[in-house]
N, C-alpha and C. Protein backbone atom coordinates (compact mmCIF):
# COMPACT_ATOMS: atom_id res chain seq x y z
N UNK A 1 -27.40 81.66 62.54
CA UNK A 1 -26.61 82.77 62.03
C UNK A 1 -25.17 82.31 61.83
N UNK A 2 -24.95 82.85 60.79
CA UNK A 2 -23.47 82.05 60.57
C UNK A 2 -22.03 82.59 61.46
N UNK A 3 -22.60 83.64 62.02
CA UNK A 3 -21.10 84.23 63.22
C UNK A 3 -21.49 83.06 64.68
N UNK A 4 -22.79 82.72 64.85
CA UNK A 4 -22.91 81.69 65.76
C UNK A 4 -22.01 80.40 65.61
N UNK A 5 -22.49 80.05 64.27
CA UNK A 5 -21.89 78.72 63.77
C UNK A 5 -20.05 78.76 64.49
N UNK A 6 -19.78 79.81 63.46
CA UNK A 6 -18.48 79.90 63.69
C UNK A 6 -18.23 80.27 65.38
N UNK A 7 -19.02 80.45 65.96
CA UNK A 7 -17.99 80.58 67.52
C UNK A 7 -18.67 79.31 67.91
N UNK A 8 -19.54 78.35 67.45
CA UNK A 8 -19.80 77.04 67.90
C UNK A 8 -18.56 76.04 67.29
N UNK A 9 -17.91 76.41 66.25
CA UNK A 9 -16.50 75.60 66.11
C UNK A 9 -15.69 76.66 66.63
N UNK A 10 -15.48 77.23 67.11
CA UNK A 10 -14.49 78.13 67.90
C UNK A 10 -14.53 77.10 69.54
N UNK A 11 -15.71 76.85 70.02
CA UNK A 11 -15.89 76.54 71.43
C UNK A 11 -15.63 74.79 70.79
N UNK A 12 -16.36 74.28 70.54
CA UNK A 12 -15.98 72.90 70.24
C UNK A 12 -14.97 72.14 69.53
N UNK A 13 -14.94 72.63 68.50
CA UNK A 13 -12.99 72.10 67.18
C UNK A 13 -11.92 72.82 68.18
N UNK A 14 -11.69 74.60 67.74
CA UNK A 14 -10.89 74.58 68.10
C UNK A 14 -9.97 74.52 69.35
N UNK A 15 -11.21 74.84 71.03
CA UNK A 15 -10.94 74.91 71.78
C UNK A 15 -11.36 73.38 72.87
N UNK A 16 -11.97 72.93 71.99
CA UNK A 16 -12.81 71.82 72.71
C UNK A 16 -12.97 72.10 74.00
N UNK A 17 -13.92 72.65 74.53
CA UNK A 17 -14.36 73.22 75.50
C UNK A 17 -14.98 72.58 76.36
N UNK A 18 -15.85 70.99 75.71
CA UNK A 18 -17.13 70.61 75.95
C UNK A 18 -15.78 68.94 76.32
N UNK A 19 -14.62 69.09 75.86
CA UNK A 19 -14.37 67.72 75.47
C UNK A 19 -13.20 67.67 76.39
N UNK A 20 -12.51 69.04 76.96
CA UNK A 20 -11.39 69.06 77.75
C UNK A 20 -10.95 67.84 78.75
N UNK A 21 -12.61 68.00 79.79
CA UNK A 21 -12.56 66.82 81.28
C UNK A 21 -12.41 65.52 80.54
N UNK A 22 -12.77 65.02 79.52
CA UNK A 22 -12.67 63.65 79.10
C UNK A 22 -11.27 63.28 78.25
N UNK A 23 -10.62 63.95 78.29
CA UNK A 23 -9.14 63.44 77.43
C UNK A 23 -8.57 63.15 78.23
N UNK A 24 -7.45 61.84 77.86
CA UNK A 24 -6.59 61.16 78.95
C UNK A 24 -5.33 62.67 79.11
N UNK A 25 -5.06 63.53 78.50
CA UNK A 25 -4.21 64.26 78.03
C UNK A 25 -4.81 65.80 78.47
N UNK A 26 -6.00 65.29 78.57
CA UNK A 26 -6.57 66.95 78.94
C UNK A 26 -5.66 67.57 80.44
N UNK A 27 -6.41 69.09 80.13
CA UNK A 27 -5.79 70.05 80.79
C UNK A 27 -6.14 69.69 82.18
N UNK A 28 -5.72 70.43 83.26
CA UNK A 28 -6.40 70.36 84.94
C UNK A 28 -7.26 71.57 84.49
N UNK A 29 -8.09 71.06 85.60
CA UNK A 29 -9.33 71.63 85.21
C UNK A 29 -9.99 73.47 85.35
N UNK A 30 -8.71 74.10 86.17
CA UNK A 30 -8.50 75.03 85.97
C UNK A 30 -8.30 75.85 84.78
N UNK A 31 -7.69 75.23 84.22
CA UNK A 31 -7.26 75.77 82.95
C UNK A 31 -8.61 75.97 81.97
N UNK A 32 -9.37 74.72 82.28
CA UNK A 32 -10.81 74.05 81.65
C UNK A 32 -11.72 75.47 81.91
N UNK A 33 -11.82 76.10 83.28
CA UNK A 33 -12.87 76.82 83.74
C UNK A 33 -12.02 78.58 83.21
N UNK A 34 -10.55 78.61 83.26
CA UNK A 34 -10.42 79.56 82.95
C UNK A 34 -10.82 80.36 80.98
N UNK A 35 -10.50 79.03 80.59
CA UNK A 35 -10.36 79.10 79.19
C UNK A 35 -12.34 79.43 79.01
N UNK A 36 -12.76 78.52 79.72
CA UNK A 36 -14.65 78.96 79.27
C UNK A 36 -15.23 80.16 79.74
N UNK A 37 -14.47 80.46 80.79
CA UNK A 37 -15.24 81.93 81.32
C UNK A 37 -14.82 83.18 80.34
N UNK A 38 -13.28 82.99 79.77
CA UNK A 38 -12.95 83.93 78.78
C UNK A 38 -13.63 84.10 78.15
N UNK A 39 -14.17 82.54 77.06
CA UNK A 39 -14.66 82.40 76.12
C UNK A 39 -16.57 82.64 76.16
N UNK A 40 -16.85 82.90 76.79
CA UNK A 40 -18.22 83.28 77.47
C UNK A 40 -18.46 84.92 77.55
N UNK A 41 -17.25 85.45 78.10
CA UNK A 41 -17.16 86.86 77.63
C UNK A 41 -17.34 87.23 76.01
N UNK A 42 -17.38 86.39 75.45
CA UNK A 42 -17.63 86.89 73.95
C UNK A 42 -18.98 86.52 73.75
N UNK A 43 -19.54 85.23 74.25
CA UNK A 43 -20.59 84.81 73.25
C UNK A 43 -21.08 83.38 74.62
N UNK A 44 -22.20 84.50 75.93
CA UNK A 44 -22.92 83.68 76.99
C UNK A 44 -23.88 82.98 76.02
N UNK A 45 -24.25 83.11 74.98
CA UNK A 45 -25.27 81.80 74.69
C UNK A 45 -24.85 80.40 74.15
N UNK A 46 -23.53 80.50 74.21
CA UNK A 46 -22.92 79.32 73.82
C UNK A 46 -22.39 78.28 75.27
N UNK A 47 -22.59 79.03 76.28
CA UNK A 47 -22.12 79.01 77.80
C UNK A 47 -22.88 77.29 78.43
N UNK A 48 -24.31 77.44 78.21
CA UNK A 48 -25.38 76.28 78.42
C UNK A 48 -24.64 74.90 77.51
N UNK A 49 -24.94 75.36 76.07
CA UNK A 49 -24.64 74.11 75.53
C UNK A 49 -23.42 73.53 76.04
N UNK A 50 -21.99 74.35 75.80
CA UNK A 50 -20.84 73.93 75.93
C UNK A 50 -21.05 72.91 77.01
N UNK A 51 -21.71 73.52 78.25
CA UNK A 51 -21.40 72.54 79.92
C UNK A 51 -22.48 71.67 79.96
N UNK A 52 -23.60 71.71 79.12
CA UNK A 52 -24.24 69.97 78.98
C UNK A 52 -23.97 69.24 77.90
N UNK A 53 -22.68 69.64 76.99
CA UNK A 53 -22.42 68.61 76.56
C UNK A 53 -21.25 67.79 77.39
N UNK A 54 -20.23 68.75 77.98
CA UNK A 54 -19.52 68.70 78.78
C UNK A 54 -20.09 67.36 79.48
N UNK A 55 -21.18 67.54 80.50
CA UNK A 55 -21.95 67.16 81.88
C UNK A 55 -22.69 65.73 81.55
N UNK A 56 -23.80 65.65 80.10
CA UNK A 56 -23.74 65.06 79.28
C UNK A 56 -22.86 63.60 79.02
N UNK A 57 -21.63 64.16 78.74
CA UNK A 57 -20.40 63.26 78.19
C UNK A 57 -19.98 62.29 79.61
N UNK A 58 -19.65 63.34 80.87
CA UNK A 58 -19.29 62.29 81.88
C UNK A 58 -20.77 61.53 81.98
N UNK A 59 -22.09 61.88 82.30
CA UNK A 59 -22.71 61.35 82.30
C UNK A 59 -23.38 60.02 82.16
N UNK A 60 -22.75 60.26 80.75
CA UNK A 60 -22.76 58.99 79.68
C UNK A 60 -22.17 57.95 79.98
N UNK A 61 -20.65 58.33 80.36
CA UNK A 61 -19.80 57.40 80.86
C UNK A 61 -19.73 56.51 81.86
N UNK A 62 -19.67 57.26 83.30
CA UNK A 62 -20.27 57.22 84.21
C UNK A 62 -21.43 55.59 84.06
N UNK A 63 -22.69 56.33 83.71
CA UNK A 63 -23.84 55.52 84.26
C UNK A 63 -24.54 55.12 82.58
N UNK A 64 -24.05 55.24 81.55
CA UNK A 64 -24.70 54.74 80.30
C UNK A 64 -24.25 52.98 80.12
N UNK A 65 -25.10 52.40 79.49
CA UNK A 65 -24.51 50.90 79.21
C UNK A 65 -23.26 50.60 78.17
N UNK A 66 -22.81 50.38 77.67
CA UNK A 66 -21.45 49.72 77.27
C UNK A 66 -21.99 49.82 75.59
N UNK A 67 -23.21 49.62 75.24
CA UNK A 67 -23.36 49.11 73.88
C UNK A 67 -24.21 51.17 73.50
């Protein structure tokens, strides 16, 4: 549905939601949990994806190989 789409670049482009914990520049992480719970008040089915891509990303880092 295209109002999905658009709050899926609302949570990811404009707010980077999923990308916050991994920037050398990112926010403390408060800010991280306050900004998603807002943003969850509009639109909980976007709530899952956002925090495994989030979870995902350290993941990757963490324990994925180099290549």
């Amino acid at each position: 549905h295209p109002d999905y789409v658009a709050l899926e670049r609302v949570a990811y482009a404009e707010l980077g939601l999923a990308s916050m914990s991994h920037r050398p520049d990112g926010p403390p992480p408060l800010v991280k949990y306050a900004l998603t719970h807002l943003f969850v008040q509009a639109e909980f089915g976007l709530c899952c994806p956002v925090s495994m891509t989030d979870s995902l990303t350290r993941t990757l880092r963490r324990f994925g190989a180099p290549e």
